[in-house]
C-alpha atoms as a PDB file:
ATOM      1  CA  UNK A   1      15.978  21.801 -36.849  1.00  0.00           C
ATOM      2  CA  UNK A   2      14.159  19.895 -39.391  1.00  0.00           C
ATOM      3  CA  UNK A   3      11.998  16.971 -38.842  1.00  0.00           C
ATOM      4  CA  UNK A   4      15.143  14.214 -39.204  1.00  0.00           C
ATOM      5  CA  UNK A   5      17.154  16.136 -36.353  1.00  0.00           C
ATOM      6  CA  UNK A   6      14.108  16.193 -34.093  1.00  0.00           C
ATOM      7  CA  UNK A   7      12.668  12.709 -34.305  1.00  0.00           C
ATOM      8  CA  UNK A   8      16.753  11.310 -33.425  1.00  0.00           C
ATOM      9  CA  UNK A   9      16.228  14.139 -30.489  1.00  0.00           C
ATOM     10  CA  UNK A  10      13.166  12.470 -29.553  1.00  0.00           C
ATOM     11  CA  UNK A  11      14.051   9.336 -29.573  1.00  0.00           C
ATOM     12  CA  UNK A  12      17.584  10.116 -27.803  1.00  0.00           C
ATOM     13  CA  UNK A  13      15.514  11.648 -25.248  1.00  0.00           C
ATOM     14  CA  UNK A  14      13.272   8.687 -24.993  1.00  0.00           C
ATOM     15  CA  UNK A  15      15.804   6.317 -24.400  1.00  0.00           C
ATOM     16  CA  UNK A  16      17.339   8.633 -22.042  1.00  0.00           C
ATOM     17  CA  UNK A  17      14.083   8.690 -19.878  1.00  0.00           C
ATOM     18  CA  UNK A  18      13.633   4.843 -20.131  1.00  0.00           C
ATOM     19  CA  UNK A  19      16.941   4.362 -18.306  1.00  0.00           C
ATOM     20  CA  UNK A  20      16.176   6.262 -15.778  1.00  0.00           C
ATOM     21  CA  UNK A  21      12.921   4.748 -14.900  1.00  0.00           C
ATOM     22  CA  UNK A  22      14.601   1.196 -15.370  1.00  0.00           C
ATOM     23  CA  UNK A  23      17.423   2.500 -12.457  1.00  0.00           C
ATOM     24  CA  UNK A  24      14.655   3.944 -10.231  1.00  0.00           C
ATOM     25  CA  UNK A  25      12.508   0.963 -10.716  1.00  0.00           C
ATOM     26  CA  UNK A  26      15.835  -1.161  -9.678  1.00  0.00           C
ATOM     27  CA  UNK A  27      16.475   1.107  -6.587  1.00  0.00           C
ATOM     28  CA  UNK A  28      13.108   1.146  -5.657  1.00  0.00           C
ATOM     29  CA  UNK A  29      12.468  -2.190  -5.594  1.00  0.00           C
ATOM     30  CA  UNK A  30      15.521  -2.803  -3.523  1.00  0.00           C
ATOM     31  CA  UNK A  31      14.399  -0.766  -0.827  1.00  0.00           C
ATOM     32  CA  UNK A  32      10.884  -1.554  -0.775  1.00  0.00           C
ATOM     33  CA  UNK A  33      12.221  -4.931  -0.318  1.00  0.00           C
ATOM     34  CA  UNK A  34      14.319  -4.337   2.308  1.00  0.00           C
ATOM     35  CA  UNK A  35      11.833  -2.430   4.194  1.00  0.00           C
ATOM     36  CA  UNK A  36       9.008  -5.067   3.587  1.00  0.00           C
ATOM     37  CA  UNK A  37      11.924  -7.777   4.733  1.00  0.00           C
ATOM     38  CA  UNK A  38      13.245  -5.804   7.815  1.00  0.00           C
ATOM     39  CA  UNK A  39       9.196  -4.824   8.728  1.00  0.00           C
ATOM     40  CA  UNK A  40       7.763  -8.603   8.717  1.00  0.00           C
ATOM     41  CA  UNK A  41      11.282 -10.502  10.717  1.00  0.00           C
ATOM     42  CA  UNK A  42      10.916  -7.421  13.224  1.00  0.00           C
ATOM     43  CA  UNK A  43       7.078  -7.546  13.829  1.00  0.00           C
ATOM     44  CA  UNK A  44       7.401 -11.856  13.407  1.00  0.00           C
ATOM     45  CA  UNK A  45       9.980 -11.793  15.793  1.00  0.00           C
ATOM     46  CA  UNK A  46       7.895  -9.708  18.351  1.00  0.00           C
ATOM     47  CA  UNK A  47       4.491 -11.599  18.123  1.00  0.00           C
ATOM     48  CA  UNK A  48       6.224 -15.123  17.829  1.00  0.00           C
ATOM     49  CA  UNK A  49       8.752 -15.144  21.035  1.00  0.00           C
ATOM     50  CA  UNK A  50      11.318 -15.951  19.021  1.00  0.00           C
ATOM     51  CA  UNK A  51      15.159 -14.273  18.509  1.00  0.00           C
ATOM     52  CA  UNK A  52      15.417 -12.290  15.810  1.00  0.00           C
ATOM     53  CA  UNK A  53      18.527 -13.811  14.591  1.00  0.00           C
ATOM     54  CA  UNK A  54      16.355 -17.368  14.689  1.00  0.00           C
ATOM     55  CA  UNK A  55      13.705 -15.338  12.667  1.00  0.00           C
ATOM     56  CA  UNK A  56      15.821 -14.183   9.836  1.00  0.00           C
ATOM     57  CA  UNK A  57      17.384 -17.434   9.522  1.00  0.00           C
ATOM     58  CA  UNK A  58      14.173 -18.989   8.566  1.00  0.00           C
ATOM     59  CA  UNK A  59      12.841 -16.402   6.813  1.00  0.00           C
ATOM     60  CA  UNK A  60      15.840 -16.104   4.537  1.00  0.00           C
ATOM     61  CA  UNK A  61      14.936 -19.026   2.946  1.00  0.00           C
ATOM     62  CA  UNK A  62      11.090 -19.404   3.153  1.00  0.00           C
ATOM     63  CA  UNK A  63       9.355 -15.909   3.090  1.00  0.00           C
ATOM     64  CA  UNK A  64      12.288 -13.937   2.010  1.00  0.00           C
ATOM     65  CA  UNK A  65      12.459 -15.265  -1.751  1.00  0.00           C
ATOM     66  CA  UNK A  66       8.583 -15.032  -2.201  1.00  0.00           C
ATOM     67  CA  UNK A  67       8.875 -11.364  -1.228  1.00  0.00           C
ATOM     68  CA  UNK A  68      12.074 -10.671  -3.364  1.00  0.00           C
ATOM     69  CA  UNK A  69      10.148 -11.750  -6.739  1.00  0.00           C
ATOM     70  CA  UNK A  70       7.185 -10.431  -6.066  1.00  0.00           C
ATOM     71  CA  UNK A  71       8.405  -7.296  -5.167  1.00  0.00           C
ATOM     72  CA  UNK A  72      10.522  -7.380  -8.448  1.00  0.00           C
ATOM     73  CA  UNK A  73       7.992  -7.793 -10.532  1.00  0.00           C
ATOM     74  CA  UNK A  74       5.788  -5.976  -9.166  1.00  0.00           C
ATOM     75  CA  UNK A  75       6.492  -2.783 -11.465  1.00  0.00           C
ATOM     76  CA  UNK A  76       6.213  -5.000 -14.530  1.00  0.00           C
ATOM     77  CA  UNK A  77       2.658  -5.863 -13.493  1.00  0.00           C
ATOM     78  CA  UNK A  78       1.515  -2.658 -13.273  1.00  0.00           C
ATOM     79  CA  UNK A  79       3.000  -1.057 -16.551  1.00  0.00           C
ATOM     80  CA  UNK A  80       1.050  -4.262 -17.706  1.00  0.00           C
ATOM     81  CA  UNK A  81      -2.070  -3.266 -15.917  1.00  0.00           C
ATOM     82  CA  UNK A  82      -1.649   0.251 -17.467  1.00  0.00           C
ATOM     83  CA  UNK A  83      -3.894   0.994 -20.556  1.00  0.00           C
ATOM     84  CA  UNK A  84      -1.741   3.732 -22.339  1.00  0.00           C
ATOM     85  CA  UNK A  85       0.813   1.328 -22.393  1.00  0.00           C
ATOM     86  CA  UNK A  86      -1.832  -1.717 -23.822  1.00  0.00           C
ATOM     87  CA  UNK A  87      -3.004   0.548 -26.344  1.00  0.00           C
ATOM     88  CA  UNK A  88       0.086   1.262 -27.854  1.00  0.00           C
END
């Protein structure tokens, strides 16, 4: 293999690995949303009084979209936090 065959391996193999961490990042954030979501209406719910159903409701639209964004980009944050990837 000379050293034109390896660096189009490489680099096959890099993008290869970068959409894989973008479709893990994409699940992962998904669930942890879902999770954080499900977590705060349930323990809300229980401390407030209120239904459930009434809690979700009004979280959907106040709380819920905060979370959602954050949550998103919370990955990019931290590859922006990282200092292998600043130094490069």
């Amino acid at each position: 293999m000379n050293s034109e065959e390896h660096h189009f391996a490489h680099a096959a193999l890099r993008h290869y690995q970068d959409a894989v961490f973008v479709a893990v990042g994409v699940y992962g954030c998904g669930v942890a949303t879902a999770v954080v979501e499900l977590a705060y209406t349930r323990l809300y719910a229980d401390q407030s009084g209120q239904s459930l159903i009434t809690v979700v409701n009004t979280t959907s639209y106040t709380v819920a979209p905060w979370a959602e964004e954050l949550i998103k980009i919370a990955p990019l944050l931290l590859v922006g936090c990282s200092r292998r990837v600043r130094r490069q």
